[in-house]
Protein backbone atom coordinates (compact mmCIF):
# COMPACT_ATOMS: atom_id res chain seq x y z
CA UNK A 1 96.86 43.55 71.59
CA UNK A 2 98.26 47.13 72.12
CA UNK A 3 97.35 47.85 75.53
CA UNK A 4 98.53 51.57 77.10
CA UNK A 5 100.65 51.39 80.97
CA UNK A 6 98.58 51.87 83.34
CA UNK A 7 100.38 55.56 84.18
CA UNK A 8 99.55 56.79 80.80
CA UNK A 9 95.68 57.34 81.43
CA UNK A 10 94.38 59.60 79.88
CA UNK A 11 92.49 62.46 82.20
CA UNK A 12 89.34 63.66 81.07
CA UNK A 13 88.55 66.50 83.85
CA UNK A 14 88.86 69.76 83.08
CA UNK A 15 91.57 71.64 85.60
CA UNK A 16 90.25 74.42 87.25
CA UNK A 17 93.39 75.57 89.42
CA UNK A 18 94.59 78.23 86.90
CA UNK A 19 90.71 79.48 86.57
CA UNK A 20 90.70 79.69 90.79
CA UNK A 21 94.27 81.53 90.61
CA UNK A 22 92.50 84.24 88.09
CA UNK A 23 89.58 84.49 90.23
CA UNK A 24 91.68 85.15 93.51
CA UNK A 25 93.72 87.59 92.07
CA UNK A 26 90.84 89.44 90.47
CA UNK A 27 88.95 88.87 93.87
CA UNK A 28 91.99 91.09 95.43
CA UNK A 29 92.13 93.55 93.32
CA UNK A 30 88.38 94.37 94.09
CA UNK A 31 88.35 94.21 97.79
CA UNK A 32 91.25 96.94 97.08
CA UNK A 33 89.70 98.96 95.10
CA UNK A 34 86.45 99.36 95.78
CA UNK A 35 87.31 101.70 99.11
CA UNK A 36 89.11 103.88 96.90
CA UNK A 37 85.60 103.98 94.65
CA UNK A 38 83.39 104.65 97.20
CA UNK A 39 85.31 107.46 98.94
CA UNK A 40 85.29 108.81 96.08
CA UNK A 41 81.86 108.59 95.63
CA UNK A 42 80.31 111.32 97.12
CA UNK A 43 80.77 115.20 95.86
CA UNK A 44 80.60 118.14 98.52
CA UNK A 45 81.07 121.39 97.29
CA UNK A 46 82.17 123.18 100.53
CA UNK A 47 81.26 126.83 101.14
CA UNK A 48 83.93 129.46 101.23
CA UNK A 49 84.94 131.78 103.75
CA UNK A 50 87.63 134.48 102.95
CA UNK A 51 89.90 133.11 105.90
CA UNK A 52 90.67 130.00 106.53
CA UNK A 53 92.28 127.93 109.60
CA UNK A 54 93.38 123.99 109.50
CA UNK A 55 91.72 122.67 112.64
CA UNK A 56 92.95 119.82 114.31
CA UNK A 57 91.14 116.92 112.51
CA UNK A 58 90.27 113.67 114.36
CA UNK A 59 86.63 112.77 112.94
CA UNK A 60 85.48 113.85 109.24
CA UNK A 61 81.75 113.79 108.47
CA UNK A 62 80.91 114.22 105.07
CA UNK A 63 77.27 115.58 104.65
CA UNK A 64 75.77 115.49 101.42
CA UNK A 65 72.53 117.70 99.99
CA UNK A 66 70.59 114.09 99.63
CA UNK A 67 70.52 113.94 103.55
CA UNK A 68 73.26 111.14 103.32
CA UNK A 69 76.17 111.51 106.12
CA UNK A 70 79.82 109.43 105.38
CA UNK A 71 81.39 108.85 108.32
CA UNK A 72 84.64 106.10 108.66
CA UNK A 73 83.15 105.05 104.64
CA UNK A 74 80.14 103.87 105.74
CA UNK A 75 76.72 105.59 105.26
CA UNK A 76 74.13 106.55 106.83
CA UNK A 77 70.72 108.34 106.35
CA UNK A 78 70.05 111.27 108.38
CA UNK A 79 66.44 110.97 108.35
CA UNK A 80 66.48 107.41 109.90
CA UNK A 81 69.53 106.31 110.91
CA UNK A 82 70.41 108.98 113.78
CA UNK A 83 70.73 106.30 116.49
CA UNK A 84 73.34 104.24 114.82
CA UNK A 85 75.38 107.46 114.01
CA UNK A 86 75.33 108.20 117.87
CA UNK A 87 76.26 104.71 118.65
CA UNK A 88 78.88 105.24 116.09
CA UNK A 89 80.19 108.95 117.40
CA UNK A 90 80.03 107.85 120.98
CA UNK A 91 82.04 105.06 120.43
CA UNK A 92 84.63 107.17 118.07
CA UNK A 93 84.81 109.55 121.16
CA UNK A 94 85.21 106.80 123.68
CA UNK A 95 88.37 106.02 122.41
CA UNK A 96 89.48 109.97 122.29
CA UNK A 97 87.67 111.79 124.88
CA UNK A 98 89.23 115.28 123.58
CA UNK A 99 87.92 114.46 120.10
CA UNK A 100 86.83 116.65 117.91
CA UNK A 101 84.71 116.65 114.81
CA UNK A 102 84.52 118.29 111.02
CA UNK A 103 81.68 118.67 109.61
CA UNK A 104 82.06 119.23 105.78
CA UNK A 105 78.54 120.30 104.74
CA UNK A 106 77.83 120.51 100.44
CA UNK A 107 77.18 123.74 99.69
CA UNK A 108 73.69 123.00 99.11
CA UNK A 109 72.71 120.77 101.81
CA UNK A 110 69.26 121.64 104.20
CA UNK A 111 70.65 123.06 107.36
CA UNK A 112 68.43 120.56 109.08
CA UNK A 113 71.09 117.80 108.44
CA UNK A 114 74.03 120.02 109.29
CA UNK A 115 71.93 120.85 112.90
CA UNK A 116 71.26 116.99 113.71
CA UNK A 117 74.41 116.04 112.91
CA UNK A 118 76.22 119.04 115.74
CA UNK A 119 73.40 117.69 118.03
CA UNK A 120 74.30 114.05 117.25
CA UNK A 121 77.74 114.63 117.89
CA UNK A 122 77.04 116.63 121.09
CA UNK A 123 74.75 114.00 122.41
CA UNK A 124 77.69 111.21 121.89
CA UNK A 125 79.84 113.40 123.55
CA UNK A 126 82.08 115.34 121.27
CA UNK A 127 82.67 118.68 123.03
CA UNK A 128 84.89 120.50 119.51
CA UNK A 129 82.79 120.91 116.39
CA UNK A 130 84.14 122.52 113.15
CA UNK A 131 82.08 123.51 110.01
CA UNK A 132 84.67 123.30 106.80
CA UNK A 133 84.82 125.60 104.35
CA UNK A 134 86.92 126.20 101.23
CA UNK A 135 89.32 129.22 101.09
CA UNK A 136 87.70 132.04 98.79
CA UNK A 137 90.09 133.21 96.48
């Protein structure tokens, strides 16, 4: 009788370490790119002004026309998510207390949301706000 060693089994699992290496890697490469995607994600269209002066820039807000404000990439809805964007700004100026703020506004946004987020930001205690614009040329 032809018997085989006992080292020679043969293995009948499947190996799944190069399948978990692809799926790291591709894991990575997500959790790097998707910041990059979602900054991205937002269009303002800026007014313009015909001069223009670079303020000092500590804290961007991004206000869009949809009442949506992007603050630090994350967020938030300006109709009902004011008290987490104060918690948010007071904490931001906590750390800074000579902070100021920019508030880029889309060109076609209600001025509304540009007025709760100033008030917002004066309530958590930002004392310099700046409205962006684009240079007119």
């Amino acid at each position: 009788m032809n018997r085989r060693p006992r080292s020679q089994r043969l293995v009948s699992e499947i190996n799944i370490t190069p399948f978990t290496d692809v799926i790291l890697v591709l894991l990575i490469i997500f959790m790097v790119a998707t910041p990059l995607i979602f900054r991205s994600s937002m269009r303002v269209q800026l007014p313009q002004a015909t001069q223009g002066e670079e303020p000092p820039r500590n804290l961007n807000i991004s206000v869009g026309a949809n009442g949506e404000a992007i603050l630090e990439n994350a967020t938030y809805n300006l109709r009902y998510d004011l008290d987490v964007l104060k918690f948010k700004l007071a904490s931001l100026a906590g750390r800074n207390p000579d902070s100021s703020i920019v508030i880029n506004g889309d060109r076609d946004v209600k001025y509304d949301f540009v007025i709760k987020v100033m008030d917002t930001a004066k309530l958590a205690g930002i004392k310099h706000i700046v409205l962006s614009t684009e240079l007119k040329r």
